[in-house]
N, C-alpha and C. Protein backbone atom coordinates (compact mmCIF):
# COMPACT_ATOMS: atom_id res chain seq x y z
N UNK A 1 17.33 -1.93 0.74
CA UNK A 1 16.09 -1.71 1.46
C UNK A 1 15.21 -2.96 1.34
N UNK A 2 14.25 -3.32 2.34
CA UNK A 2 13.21 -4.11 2.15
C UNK A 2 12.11 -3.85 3.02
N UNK A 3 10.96 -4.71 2.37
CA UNK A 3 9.57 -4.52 2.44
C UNK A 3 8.87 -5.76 3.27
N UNK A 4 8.13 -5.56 4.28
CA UNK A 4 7.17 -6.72 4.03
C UNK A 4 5.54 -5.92 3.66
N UNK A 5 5.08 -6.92 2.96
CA UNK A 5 3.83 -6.28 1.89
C UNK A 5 2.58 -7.17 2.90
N UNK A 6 1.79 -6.49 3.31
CA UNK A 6 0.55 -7.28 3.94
C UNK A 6 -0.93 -6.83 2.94
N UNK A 7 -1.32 -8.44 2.58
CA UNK A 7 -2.74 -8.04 1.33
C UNK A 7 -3.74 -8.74 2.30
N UNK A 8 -4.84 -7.53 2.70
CA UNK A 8 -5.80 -8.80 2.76
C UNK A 8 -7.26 -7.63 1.95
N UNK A 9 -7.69 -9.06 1.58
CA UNK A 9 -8.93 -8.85 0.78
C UNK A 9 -10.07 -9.15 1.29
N UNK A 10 -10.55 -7.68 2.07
CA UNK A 10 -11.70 -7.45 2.96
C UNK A 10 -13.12 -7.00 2.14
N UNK A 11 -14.32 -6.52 2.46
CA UNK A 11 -15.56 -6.36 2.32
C UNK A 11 -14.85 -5.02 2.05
N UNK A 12 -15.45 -4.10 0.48
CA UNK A 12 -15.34 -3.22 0.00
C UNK A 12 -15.87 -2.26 1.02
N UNK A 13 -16.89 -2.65 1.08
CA UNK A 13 -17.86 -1.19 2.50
C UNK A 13 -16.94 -0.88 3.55
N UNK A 14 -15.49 -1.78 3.93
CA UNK A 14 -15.19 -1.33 5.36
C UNK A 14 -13.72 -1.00 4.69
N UNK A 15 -12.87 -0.50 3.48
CA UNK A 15 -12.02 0.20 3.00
C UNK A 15 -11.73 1.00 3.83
N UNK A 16 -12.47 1.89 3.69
CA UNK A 16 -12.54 3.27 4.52
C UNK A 16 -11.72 3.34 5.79
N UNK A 17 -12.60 2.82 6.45
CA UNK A 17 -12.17 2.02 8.14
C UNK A 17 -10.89 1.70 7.73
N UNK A 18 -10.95 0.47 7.15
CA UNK A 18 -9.13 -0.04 7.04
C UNK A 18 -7.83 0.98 7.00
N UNK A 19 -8.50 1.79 5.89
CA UNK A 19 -7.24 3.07 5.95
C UNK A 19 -7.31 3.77 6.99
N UNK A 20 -8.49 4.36 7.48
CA UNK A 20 -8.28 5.60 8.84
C UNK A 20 -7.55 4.42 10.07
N UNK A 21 -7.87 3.23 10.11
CA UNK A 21 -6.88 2.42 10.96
C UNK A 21 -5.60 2.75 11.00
N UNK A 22 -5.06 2.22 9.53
CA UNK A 22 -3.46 2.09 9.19
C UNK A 22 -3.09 3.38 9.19
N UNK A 23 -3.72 4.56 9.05
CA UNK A 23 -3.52 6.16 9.03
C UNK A 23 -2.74 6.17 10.48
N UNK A 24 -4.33 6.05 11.52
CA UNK A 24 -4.14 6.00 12.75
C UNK A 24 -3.31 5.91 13.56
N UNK A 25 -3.53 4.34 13.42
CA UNK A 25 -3.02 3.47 14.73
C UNK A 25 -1.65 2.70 14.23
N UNK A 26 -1.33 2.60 12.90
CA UNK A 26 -0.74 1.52 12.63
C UNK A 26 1.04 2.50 12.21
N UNK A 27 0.37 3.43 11.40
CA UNK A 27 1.90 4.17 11.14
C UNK A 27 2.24 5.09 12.24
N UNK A 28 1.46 5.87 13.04
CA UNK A 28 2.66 6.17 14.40
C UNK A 28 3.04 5.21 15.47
N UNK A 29 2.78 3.84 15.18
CA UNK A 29 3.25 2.82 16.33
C UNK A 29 4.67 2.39 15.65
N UNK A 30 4.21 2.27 14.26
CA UNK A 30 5.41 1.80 13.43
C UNK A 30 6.79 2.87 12.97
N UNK A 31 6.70 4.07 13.29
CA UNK A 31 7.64 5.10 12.86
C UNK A 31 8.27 5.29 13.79
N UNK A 32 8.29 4.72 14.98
CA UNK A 32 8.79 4.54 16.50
C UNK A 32 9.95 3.40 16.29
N UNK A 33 9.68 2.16 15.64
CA UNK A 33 10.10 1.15 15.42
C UNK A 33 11.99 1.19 14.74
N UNK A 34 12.91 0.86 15.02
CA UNK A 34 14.16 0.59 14.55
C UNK A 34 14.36 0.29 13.21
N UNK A 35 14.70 1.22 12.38
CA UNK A 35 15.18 0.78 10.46
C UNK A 35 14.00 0.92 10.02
N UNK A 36 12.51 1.55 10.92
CA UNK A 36 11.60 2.01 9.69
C UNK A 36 11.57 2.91 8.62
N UNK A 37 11.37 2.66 7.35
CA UNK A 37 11.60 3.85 6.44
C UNK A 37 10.84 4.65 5.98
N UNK A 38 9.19 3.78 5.67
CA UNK A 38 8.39 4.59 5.44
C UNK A 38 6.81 3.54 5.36
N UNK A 39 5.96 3.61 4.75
CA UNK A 39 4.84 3.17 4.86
C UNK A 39 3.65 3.40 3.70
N UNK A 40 3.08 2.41 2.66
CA UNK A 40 2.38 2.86 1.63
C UNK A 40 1.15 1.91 2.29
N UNK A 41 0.10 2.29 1.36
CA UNK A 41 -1.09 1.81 1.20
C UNK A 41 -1.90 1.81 -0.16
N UNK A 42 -2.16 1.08 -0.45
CA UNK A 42 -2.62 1.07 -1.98
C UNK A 42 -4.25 0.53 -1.84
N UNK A 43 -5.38 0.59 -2.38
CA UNK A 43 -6.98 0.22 -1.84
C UNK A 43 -7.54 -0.03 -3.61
N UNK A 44 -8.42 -1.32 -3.36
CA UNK A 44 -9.34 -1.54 -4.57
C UNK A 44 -10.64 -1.21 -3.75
N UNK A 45 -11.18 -0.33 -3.82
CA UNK A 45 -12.70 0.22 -3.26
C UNK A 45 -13.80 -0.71 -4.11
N UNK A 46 -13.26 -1.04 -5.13
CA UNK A 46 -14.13 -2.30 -6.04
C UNK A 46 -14.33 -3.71 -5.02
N UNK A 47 -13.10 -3.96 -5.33
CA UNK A 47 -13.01 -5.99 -4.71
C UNK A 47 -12.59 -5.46 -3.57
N UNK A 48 -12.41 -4.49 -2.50
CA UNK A 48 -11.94 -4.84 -1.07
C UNK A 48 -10.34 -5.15 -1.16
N UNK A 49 -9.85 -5.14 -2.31
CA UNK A 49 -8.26 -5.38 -2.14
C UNK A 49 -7.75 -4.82 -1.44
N UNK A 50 -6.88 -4.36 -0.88
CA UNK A 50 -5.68 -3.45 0.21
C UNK A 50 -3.95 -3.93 0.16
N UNK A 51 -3.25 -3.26 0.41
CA UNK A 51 -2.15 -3.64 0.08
C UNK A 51 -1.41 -2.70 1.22
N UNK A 52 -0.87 -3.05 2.30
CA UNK A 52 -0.15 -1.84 3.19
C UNK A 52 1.31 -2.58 3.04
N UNK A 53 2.68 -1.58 3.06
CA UNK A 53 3.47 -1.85 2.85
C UNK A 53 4.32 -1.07 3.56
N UNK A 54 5.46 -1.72 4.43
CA UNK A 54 6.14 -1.13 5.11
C UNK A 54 7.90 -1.10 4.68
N UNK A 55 8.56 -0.19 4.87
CA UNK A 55 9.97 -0.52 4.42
C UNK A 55 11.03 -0.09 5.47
N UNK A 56 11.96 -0.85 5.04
CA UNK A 56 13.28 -1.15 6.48
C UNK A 56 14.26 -1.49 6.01
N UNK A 57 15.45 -0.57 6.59
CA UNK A 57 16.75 -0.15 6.21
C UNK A 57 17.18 -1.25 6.01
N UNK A 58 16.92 -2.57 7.07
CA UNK A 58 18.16 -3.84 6.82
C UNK A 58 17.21 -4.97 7.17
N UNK A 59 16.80 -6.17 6.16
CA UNK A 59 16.64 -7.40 6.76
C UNK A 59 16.39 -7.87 8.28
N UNK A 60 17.18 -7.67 9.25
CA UNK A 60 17.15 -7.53 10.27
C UNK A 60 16.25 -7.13 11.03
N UNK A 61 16.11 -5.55 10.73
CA UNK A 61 15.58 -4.60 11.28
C UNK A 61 13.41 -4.94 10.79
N UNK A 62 13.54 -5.75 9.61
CA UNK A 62 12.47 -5.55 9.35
C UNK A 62 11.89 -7.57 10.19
N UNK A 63 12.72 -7.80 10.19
CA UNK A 63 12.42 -9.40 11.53
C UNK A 63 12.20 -9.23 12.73
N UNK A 64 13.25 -7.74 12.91
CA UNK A 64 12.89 -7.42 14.60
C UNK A 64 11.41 -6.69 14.46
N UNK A 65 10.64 -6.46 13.63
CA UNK A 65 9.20 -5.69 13.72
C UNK A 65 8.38 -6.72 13.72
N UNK A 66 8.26 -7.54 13.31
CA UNK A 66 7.45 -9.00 13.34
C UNK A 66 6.51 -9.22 14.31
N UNK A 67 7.30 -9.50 15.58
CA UNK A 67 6.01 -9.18 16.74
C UNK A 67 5.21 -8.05 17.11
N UNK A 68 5.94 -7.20 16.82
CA UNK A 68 5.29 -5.31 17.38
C UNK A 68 4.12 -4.98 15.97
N UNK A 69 4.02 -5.74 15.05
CA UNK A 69 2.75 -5.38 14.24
C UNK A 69 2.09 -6.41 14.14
N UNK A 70 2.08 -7.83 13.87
CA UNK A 70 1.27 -8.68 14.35
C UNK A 70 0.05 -8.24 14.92
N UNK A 71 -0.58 -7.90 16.16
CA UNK A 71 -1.13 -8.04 16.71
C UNK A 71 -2.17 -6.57 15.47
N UNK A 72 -1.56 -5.54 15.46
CA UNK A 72 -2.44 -4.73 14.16
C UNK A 72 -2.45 -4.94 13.19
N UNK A 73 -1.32 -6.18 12.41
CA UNK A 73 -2.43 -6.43 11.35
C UNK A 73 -3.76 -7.63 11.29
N UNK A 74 -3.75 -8.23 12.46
CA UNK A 74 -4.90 -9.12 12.75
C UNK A 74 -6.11 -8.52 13.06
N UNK A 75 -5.82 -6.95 13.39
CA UNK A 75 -6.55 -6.11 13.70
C UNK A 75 -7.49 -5.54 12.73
N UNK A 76 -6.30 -5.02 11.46
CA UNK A 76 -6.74 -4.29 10.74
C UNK A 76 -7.71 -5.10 9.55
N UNK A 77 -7.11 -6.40 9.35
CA UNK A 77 -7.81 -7.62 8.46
C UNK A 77 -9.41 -8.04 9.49
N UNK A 78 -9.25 -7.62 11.01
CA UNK A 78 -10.70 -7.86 11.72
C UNK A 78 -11.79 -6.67 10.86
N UNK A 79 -11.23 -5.45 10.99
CA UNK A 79 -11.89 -4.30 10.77
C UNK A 79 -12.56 -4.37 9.16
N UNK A 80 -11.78 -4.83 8.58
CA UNK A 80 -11.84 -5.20 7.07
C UNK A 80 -12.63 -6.38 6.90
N UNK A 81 -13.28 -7.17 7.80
CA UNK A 81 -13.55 -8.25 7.11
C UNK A 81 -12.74 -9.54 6.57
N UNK A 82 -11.55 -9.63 6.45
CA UNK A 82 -11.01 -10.70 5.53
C UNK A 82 -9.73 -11.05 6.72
N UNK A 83 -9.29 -11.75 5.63
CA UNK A 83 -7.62 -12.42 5.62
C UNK A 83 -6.74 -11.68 5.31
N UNK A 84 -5.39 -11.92 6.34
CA UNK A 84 -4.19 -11.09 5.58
C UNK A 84 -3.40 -12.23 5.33
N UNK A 85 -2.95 -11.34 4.01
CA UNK A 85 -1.46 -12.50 3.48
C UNK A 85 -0.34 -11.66 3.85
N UNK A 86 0.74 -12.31 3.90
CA UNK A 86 2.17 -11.21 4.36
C UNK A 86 3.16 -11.65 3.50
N UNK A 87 3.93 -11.22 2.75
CA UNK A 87 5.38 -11.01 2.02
C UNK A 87 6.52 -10.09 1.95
N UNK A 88 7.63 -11.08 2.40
CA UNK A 88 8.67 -10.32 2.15
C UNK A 88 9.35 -9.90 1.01
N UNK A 89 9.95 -8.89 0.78
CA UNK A 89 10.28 -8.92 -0.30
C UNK A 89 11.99 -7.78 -0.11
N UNK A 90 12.79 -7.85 -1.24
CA UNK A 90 13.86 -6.84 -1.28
C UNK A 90 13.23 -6.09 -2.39
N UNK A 91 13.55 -4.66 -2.14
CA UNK A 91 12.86 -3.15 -2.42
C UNK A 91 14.41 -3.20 -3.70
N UNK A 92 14.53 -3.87 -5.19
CA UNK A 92 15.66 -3.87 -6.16
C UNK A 92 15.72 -2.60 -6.75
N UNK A 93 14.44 -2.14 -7.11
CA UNK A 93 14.78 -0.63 -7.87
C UNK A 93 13.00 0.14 -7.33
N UNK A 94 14.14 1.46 -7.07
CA UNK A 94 12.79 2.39 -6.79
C UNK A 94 13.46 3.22 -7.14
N UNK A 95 12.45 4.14 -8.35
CA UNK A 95 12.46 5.56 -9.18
C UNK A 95 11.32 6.24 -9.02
N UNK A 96 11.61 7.98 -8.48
CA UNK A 96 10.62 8.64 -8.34
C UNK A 96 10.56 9.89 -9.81
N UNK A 97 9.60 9.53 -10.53
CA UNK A 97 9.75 11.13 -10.89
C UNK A 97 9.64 12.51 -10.59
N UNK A 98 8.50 12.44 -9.53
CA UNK A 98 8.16 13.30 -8.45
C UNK A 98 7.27 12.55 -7.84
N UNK A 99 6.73 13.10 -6.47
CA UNK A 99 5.94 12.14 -5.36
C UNK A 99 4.57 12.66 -5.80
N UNK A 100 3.60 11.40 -5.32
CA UNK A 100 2.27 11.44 -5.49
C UNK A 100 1.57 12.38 -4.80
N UNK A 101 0.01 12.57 -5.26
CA UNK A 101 -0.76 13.42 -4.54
C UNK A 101 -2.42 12.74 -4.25
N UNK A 102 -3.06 13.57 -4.16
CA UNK A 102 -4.78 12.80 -4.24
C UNK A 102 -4.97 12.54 -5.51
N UNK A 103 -5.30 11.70 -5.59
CA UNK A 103 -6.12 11.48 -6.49
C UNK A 103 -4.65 10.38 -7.57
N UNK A 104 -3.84 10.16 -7.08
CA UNK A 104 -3.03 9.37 -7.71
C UNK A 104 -3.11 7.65 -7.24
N UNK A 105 -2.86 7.45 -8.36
CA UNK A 105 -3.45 5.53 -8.39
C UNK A 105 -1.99 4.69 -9.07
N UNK A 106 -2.22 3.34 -8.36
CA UNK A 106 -0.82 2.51 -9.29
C UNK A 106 -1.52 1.05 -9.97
N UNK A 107 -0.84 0.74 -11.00
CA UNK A 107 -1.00 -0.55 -11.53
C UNK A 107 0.26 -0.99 -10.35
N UNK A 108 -0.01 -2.50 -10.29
CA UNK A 108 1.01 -3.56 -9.63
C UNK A 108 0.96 -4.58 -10.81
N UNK A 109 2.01 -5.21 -10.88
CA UNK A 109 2.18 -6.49 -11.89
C UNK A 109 3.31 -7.38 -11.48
N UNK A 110 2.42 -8.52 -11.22
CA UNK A 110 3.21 -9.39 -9.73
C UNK A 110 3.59 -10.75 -10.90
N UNK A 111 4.95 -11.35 -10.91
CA UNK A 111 5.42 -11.95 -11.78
C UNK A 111 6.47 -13.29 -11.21
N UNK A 112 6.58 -14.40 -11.82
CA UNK A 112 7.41 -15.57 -11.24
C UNK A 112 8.42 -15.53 -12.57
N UNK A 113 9.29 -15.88 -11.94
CA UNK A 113 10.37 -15.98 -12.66
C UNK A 113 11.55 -17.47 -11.92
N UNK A 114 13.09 -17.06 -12.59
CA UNK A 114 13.72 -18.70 -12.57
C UNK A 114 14.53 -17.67 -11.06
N UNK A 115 14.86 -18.29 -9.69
CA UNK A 115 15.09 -17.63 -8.83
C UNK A 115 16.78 -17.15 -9.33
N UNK A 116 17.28 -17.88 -10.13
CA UNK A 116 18.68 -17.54 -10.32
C UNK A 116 18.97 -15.95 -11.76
N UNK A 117 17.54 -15.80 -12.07
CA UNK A 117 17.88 -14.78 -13.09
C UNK A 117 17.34 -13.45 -12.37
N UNK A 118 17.48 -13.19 -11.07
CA UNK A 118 16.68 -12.43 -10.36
C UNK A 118 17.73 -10.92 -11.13
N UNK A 119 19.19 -11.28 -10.58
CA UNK A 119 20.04 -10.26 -11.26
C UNK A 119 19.66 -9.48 -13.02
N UNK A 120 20.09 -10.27 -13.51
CA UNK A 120 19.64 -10.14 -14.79
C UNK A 120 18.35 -9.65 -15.12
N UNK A 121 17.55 -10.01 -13.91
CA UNK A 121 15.89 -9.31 -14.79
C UNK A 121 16.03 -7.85 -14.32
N UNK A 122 16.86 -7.59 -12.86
CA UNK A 122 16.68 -6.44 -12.09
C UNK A 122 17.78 -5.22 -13.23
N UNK A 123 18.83 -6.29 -13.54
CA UNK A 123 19.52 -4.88 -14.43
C UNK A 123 19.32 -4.69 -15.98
N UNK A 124 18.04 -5.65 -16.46
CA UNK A 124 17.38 -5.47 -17.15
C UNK A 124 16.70 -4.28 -17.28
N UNK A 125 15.72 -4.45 -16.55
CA UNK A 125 14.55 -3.49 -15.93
C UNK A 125 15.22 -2.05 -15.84
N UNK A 126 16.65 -2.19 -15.32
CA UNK A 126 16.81 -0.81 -15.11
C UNK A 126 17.32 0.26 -16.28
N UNK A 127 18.11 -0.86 -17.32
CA UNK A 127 18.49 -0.17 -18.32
C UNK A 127 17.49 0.31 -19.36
N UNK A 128 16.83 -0.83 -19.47
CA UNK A 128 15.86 -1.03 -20.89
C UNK A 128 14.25 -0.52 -20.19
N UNK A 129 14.14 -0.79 -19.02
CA UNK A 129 12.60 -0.57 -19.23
C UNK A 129 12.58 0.94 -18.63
N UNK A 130 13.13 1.32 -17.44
CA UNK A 130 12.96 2.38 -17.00
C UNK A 130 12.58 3.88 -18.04
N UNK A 131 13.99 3.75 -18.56
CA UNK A 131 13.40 5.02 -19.65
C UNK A 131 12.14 5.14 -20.66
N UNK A 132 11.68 3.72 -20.71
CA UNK A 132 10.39 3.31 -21.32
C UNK A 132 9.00 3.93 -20.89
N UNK A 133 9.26 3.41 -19.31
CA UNK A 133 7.86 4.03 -18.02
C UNK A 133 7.81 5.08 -18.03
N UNK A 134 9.26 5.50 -18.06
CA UNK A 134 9.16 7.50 -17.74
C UNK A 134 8.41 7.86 -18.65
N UNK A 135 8.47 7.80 -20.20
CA UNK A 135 7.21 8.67 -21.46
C UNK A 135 5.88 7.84 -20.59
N UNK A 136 5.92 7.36 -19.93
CA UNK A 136 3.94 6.56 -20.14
C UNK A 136 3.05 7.92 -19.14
N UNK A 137 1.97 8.53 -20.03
CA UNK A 137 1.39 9.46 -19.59
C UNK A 137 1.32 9.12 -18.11
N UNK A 138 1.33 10.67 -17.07
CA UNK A 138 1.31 10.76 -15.85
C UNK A 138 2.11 9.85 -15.25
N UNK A 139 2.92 9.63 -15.84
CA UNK A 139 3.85 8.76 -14.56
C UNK A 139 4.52 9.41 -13.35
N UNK A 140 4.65 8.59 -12.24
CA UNK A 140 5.17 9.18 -10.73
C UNK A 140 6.14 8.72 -10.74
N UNK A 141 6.16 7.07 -9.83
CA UNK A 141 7.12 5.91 -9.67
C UNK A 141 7.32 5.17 -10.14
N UNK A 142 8.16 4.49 -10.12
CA UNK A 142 7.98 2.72 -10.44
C UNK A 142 8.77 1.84 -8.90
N UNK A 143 8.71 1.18 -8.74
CA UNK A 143 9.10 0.21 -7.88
C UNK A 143 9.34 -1.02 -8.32
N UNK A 144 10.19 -1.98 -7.76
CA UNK A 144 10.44 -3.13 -8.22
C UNK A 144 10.62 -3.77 -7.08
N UNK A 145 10.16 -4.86 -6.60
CA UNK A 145 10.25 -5.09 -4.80
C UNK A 145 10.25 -7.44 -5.66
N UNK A 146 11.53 -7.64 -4.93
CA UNK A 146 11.62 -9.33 -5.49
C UNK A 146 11.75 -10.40 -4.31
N UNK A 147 11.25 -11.50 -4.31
CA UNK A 147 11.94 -12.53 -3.39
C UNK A 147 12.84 -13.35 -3.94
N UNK A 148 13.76 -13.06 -4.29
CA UNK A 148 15.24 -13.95 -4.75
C UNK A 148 14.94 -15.00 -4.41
N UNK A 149 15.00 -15.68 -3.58
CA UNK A 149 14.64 -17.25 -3.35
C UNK A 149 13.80 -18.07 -4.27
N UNK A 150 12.44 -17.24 -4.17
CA UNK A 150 11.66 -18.12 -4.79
C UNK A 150 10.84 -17.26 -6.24
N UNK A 151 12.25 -16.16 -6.81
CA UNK A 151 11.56 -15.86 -7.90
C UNK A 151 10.59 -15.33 -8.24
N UNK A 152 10.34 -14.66 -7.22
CA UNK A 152 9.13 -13.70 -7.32
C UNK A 152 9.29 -12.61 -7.23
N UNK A 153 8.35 -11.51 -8.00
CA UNK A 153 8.57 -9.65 -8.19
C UNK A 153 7.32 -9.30 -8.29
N UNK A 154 7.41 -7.93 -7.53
CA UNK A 154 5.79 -7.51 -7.26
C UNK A 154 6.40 -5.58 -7.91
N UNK A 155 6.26 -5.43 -9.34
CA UNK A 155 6.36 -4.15 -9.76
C UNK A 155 4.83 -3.05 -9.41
N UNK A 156 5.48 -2.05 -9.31
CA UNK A 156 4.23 -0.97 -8.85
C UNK A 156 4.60 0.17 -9.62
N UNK A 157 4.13 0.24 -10.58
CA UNK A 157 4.12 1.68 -11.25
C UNK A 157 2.82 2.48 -11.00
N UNK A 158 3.40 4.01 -10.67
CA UNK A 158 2.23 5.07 -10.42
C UNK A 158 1.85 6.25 -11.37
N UNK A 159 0.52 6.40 -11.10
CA UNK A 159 0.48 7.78 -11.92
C UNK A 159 -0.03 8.86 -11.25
N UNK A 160 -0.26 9.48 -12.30
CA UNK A 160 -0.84 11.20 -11.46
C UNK A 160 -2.33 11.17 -11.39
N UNK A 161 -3.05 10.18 -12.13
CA UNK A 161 -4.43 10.11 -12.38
C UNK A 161 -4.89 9.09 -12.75
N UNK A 162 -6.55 7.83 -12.62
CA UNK A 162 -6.63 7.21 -13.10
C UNK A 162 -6.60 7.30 -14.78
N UNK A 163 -7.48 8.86 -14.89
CA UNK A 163 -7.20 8.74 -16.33
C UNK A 163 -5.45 9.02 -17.24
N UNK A 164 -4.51 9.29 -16.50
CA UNK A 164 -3.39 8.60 -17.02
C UNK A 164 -3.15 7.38 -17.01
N UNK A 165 -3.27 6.53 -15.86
CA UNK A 165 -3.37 5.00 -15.54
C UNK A 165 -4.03 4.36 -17.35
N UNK A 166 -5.19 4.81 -17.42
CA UNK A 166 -6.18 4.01 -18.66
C UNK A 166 -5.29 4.64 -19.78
N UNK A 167 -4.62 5.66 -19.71
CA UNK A 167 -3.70 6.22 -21.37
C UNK A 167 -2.70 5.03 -21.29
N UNK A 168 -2.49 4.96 -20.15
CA UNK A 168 -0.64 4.35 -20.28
C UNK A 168 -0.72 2.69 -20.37
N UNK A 169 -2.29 2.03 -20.06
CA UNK A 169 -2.55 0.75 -20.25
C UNK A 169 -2.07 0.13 -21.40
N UNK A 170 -2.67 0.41 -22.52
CA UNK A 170 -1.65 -0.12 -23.79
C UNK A 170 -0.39 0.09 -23.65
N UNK A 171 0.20 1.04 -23.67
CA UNK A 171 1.10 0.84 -24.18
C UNK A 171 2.35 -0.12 -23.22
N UNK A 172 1.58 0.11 -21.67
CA UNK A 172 2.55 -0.62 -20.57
C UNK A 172 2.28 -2.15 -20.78
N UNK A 173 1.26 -2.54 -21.30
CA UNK A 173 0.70 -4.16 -21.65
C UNK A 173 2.15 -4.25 -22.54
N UNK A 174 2.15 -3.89 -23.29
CA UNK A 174 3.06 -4.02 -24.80
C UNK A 174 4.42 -4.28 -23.94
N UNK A 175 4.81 -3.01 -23.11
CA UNK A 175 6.19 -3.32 -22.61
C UNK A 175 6.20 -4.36 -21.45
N UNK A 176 5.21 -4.76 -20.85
CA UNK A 176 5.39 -5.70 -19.84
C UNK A 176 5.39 -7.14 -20.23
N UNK A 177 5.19 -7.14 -21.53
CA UNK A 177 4.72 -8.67 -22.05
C UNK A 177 6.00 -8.79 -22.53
N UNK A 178 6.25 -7.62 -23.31
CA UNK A 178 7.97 -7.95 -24.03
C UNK A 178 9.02 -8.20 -23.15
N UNK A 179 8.70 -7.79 -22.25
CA UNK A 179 9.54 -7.91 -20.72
C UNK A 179 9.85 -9.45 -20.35
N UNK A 180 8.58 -9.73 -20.47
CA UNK A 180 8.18 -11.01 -19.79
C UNK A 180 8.72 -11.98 -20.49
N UNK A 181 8.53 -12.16 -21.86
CA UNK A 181 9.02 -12.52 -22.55
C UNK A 181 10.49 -12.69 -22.59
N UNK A 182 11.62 -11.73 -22.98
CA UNK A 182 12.34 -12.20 -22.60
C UNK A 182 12.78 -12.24 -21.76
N UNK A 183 12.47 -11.92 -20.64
CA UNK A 183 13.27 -12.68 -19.05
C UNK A 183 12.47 -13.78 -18.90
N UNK A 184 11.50 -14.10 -19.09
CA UNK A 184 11.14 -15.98 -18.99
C UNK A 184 10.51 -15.48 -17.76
N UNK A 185 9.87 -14.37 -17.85
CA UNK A 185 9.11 -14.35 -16.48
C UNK A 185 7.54 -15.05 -16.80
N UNK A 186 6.85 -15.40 -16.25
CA UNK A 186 5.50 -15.48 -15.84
C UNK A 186 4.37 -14.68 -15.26
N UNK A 187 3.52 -13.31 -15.70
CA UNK A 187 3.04 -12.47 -15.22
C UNK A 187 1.50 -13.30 -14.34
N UNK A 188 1.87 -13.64 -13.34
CA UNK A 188 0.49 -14.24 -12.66
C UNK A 188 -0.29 -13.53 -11.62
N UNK A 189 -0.40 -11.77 -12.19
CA UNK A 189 -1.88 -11.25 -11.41
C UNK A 189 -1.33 -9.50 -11.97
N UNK A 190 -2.42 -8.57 -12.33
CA UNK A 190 -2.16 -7.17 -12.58
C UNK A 190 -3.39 -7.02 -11.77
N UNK A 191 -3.34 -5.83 -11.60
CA UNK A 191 -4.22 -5.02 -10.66
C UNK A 191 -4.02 -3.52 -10.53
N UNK A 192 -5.17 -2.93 -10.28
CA UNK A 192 -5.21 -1.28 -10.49
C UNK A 192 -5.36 -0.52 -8.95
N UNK A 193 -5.22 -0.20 -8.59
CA UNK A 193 -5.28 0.42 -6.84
C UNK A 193 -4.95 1.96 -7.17
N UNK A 194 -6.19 2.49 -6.14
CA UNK A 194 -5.82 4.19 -5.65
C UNK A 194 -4.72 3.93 -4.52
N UNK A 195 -3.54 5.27 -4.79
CA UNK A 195 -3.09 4.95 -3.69
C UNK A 195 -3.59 6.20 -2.26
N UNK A 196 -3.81 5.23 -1.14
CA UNK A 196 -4.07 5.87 -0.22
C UNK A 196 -3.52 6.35 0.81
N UNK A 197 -2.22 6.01 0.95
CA UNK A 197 -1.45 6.44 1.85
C UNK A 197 0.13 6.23 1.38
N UNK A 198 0.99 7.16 0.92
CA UNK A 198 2.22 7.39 0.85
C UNK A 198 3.24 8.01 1.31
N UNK A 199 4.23 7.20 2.22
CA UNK A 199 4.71 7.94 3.40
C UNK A 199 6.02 6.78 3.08
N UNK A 200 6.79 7.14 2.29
CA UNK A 200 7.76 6.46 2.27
C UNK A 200 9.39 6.77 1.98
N UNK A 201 10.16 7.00 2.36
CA UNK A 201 11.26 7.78 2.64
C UNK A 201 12.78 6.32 2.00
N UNK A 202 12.26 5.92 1.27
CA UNK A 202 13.25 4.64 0.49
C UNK A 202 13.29 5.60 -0.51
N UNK A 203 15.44 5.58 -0.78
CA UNK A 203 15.89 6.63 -1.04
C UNK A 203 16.09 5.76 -2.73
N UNK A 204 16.34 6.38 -3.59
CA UNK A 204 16.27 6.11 -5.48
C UNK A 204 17.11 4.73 -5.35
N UNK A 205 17.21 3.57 -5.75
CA UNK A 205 18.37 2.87 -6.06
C UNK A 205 18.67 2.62 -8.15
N UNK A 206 18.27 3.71 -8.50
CA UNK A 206 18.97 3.93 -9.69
C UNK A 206 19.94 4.88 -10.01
């Protein structure tokens, strides 16, 4: 499976707007579309962050969408105030424990690494850390989404509540550093997001 991830970091006051957009206009244009799978949204109501994320059966399928959203996400970054950034990424491991609801929020922890240990960090992650996330109070998901090329991983773990999110902070610092550590990764940005829209049908790859 893969993703392309669109961030733009708009004026907190027009959040709102941004999501009833991507609610709107943006996921029934896109569920029409060839190899779509599903569609998240993640929101910092603090800094204006946003994070919409789309997923697609094959590489391909997610190049042939390129022009047919263009034009809404220039839209949706107008409505918002800001800039969008766009990334591709391959969707390496996604685990559900059960699916989210209101009031459920994710840490992201976006990381550089050597592009040739992409394997090794991914069947890392799956042996050693996974069963780790599952005890961290309220946990949902985890995700692991990488650009092989250039060594980059954008993890998203969820919970059932912010106040699980703030239980599970220590102790996920502890395992993400040890992580980091030894895979020789580089952790360069964490961040906390409600999630606001989860509509995603990317089936377990553990």
């Amino acid at each position: 499976m893969y993703a392309r991830s669109t961030t733009i970091r708009g004026n907190p006051q027009k959040v709102d707007a941004g999501i009833a957009y991507v609610r709107d206009k943006v996921m029934p244009a896109v569920q029409g579309m060839d190899g779509f799978v599903g569609l998240s949204m993640l929101a910092d109501r603090d800094s204006g962050r946003c994070i919409v994320t789309a997923a697609w059966s094959q590489p391909d399928a997610m190049r042939a969408s390129a022009d047919g959203v263009r034009a809404m996400r220039r839209r949706a970054a107008e409505i918002m105030d800001g800039e969008a950034e766009v990334q591709e990424w391959e969707i390496a491991v996604l685990h559900r424990m059960h699916t989210t609801h209101n009031g459920a929020c994710a840490r992201v922890i976006w990381g550089d690494g050597a592009p040739d240990g992409m394997d090794r960090m991914i069947d890392t992650f799956r042996m050693a850390m996974l069963p780790r996330i599952e005890e961290l109070p309220g946990f949902c998901s985890v995700s692991v989404m990488v650009d092989r090329e250039n060594g980059r991983s954008a993890t998203a773990v969820s919970y059932d509540s912010r106040q699980s999110m703030a239980e599970a902070e220590r102790p996920g610092m502890a395992m993400r550093q040890q992580f980091a550590d030894e895979m020789g990764l580089r952790i360069t940005d964490v961040a906390a997001f409600d999630i606001a829209l989860a509509h995603l049908r990317v089936p377990e790859t553990v």
